[in-house]
Every structure is written in structure tokens, then in C-alpha cells.
PDB file of N, CA and C in Angstrom:
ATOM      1  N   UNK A   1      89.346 128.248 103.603  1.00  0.00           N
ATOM      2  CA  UNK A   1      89.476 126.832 103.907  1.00  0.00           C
ATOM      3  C   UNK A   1      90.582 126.642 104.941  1.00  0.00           C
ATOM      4  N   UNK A   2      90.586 125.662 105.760  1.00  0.00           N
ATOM      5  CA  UNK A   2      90.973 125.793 107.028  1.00  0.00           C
ATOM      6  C   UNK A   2      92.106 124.513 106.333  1.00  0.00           C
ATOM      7  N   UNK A   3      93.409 124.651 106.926  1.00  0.00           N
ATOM      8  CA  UNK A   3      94.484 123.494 106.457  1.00  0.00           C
ATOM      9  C   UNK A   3      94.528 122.176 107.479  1.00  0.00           C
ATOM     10  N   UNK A   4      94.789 120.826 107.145  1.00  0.00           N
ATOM     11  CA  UNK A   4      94.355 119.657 107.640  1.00  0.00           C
ATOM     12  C   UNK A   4      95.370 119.848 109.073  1.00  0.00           C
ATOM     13  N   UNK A   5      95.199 118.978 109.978  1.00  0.00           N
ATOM     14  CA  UNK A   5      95.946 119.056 110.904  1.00  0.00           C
ATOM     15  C   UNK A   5      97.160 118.059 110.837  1.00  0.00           C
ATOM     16  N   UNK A   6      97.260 117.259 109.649  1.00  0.00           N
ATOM     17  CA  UNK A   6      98.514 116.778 109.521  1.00  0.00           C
ATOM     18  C   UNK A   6      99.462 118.122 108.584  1.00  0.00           C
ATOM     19  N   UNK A   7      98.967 119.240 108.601  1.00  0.00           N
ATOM     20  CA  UNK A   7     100.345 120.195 108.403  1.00  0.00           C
ATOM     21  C   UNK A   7     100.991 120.444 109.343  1.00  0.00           C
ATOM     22  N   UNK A   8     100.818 119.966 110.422  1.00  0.00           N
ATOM     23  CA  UNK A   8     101.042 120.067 111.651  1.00  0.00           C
ATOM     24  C   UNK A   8     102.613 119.453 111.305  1.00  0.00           C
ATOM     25  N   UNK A   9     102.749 118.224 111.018  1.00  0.00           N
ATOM     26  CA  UNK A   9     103.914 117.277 110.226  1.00  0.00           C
ATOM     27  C   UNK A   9     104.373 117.358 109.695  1.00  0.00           C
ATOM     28  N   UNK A  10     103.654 117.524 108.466  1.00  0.00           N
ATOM     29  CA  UNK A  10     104.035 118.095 106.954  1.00  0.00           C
ATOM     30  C   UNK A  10     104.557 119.240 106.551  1.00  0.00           C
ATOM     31  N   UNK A  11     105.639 119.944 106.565  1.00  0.00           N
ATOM     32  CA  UNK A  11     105.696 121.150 107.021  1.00  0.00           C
ATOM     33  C   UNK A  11     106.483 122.119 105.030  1.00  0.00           C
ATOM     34  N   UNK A  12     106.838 121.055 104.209  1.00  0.00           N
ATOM     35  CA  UNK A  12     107.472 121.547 103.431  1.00  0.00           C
ATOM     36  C   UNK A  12     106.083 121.890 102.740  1.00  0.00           C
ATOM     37  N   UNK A  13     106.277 123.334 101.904  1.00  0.00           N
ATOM     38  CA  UNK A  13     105.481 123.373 100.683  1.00  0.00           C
ATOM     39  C   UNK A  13     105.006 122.230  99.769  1.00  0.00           C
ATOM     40  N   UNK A  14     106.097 121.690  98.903  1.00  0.00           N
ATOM     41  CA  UNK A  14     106.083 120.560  98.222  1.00  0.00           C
ATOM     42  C   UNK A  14     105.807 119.757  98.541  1.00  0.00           C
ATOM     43  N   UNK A  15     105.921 118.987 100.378  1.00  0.00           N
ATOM     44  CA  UNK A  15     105.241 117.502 101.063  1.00  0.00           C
ATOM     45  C   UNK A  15     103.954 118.042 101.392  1.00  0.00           C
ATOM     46  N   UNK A  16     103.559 118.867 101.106  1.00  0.00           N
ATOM     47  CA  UNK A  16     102.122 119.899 101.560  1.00  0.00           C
ATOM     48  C   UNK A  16     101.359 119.515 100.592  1.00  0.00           C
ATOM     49  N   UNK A  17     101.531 119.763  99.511  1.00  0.00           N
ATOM     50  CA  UNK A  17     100.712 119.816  97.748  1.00  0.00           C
ATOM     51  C   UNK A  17     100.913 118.493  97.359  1.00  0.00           C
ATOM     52  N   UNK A  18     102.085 117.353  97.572  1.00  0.00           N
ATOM     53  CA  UNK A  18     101.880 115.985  97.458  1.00  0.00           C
ATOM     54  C   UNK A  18     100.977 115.594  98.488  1.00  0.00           C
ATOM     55  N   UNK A  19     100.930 115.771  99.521  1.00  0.00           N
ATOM     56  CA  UNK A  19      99.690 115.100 100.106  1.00  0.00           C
ATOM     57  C   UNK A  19      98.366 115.698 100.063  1.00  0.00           C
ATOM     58  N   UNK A  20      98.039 117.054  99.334  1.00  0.00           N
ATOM     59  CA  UNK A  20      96.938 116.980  98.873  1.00  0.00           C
ATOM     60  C   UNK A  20      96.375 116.152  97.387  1.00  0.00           C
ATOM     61  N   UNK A  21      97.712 116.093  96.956  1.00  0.00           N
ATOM     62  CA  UNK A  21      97.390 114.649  95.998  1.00  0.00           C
ATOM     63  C   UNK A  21      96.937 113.591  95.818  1.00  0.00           C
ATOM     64  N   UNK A  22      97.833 113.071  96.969  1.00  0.00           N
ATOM     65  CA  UNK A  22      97.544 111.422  97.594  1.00  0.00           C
ATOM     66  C   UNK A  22      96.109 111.554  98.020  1.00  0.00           C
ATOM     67  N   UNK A  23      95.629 112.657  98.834  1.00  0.00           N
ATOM     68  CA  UNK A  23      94.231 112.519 100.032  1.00  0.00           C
ATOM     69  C   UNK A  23      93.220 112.643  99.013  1.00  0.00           C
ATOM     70  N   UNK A  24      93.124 113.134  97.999  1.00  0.00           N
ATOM     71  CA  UNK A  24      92.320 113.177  97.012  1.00  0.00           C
ATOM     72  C   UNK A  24      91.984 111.689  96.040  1.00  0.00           C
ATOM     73  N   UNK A  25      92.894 110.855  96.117  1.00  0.00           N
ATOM     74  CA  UNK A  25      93.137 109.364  95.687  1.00  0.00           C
ATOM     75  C   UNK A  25      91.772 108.712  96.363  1.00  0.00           C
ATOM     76  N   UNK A  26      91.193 107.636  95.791  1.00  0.00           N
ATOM     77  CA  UNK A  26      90.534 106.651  96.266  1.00  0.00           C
ATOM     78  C   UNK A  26      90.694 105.341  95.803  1.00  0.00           C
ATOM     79  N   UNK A  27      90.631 104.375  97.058  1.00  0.00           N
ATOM     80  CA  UNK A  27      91.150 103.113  97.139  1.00  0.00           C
ATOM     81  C   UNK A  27      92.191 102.788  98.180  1.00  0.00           C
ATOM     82  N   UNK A  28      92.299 101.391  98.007  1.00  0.00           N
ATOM     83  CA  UNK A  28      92.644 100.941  99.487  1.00  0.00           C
ATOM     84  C   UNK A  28      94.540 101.227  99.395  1.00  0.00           C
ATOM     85  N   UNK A  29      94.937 101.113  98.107  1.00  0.00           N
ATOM     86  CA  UNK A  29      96.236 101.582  97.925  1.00  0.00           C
ATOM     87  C   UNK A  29      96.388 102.697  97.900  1.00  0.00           C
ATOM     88  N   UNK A  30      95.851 103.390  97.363  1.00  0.00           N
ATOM     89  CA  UNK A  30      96.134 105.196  97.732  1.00  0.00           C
ATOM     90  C   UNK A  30      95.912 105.289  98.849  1.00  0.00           C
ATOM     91  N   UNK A  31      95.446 105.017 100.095  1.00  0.00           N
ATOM     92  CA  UNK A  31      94.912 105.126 100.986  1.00  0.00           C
ATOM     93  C   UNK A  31      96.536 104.535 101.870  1.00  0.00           C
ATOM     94  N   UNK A  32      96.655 103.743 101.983  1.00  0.00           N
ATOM     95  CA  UNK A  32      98.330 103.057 101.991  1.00  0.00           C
ATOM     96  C   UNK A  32      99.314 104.168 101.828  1.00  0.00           C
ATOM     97  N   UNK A  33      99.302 104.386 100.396  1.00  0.00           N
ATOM     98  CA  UNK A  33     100.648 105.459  99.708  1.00  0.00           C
ATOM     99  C   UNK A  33     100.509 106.462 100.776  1.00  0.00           C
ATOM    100  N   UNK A  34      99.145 106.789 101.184  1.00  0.00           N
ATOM    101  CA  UNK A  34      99.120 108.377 101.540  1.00  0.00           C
ATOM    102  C   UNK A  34      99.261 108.209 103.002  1.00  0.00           C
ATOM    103  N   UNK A  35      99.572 107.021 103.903  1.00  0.00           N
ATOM    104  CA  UNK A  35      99.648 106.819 105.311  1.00  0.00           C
ATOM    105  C   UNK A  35     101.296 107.111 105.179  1.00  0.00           C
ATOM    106  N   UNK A  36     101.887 105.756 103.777  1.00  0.00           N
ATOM    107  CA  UNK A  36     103.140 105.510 104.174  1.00  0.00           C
ATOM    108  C   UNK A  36     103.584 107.477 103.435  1.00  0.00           C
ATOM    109  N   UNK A  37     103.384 107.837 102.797  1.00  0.00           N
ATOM    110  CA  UNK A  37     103.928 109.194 102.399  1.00  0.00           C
ATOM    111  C   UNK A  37     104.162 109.865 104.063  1.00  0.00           C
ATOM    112  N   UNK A  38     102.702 110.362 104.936  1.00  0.00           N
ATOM    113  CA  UNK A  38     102.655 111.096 105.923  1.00  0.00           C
ATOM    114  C   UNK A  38     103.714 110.791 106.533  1.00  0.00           C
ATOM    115  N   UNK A  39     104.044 109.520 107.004  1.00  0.00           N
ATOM    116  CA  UNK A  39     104.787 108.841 108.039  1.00  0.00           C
ATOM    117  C   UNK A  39     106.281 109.062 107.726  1.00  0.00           C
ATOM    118  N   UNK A  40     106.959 109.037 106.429  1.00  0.00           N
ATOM    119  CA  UNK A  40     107.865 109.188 105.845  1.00  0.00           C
ATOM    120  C   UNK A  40     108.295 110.617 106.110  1.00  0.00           C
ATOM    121  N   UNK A  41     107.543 111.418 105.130  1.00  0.00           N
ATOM    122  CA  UNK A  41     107.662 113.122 105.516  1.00  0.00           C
ATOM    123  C   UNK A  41     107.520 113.909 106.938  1.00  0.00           C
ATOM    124  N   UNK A  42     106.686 113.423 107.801  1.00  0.00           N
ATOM    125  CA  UNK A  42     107.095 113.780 109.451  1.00  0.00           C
ATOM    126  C   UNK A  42     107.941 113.369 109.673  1.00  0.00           C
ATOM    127  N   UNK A  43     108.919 112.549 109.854  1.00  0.00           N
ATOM    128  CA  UNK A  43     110.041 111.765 109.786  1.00  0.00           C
ATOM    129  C   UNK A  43     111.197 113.164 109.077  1.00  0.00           C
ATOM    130  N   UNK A  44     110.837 113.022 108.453  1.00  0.00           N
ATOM    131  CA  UNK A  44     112.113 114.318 107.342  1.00  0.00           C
ATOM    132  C   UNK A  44     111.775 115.787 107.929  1.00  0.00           C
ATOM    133  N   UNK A  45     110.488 115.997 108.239  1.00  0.00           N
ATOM    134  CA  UNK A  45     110.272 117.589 108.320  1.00  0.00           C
ATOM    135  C   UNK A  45     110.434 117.441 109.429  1.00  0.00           C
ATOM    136  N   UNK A  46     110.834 116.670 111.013  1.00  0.00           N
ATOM    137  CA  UNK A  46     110.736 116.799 112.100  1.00  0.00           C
ATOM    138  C   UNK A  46     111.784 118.227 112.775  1.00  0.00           C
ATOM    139  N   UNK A  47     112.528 118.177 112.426  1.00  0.00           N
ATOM    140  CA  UNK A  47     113.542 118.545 112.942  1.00  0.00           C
ATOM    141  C   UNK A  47     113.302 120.967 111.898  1.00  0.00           C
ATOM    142  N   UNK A  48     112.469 120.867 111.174  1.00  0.00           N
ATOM    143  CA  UNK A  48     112.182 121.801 110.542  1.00  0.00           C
ATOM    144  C   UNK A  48     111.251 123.121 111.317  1.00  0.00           C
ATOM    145  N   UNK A  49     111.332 124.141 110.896  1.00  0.00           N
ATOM    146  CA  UNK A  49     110.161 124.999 111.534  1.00  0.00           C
ATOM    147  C   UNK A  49     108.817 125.092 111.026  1.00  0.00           C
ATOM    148  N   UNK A  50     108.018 125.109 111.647  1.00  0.00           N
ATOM    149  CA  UNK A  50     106.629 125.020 111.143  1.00  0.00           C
ATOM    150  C   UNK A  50     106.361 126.811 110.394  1.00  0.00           C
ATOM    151  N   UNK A  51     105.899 126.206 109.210  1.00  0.00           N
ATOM    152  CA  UNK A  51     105.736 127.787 108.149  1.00  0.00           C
ATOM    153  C   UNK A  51     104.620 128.692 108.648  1.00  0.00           C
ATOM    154  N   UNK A  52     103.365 128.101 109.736  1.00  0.00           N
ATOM    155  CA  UNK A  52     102.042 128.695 109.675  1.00  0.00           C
ATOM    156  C   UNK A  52     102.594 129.713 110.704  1.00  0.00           C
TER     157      UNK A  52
END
């Protein structure tokens, strides 16, 4: 299985496996949580090295 291209962002283990959490959610609020999560965690992992 090929990894999403927001790991691209997402770069921690742990912000990795929470957003396969959130993306698995349905509805218009999970759908929300899991924009405002991405946006939050690129924000924090920016400055990090990418693991792939």
C-alpha cells in the first residue's frame, strides 16, 4: 500500500497513525477535525526531516 501524499506534511509517526484515524471518520465534522488536525501538524512538523 502506497502512503497518502499528505505524509509529505505529516511527518511524525504518531501525527501519521492520528490521521489515519481521523481519514477513516465519516461526516461533515470529522471531515473538519481531519482538515483542522493536517493544517495544525504541517505547521509543527515543518521545520522536521522527512522519515521516508
Amino acid at each position: 500500500m502506497t502512503s497518502p501524499k499528505v505524509f509529505r506534511w505529516v511527518k511524525t509517526e504518531c501525527g501519521r497513525t492520528k490521521y489515519l484515524d481521523l481519514a477513516a471518520r465519516s461526516g461533515y465534522l470529522a471531515k473538519l477535525r481531519l482538515y483542522w488536525f493536517v493544517l495544525v501538524a504541517a505547521l509543527r512538523d515543518i521545520n522536521l526531516p522527512s522519515p521516508d
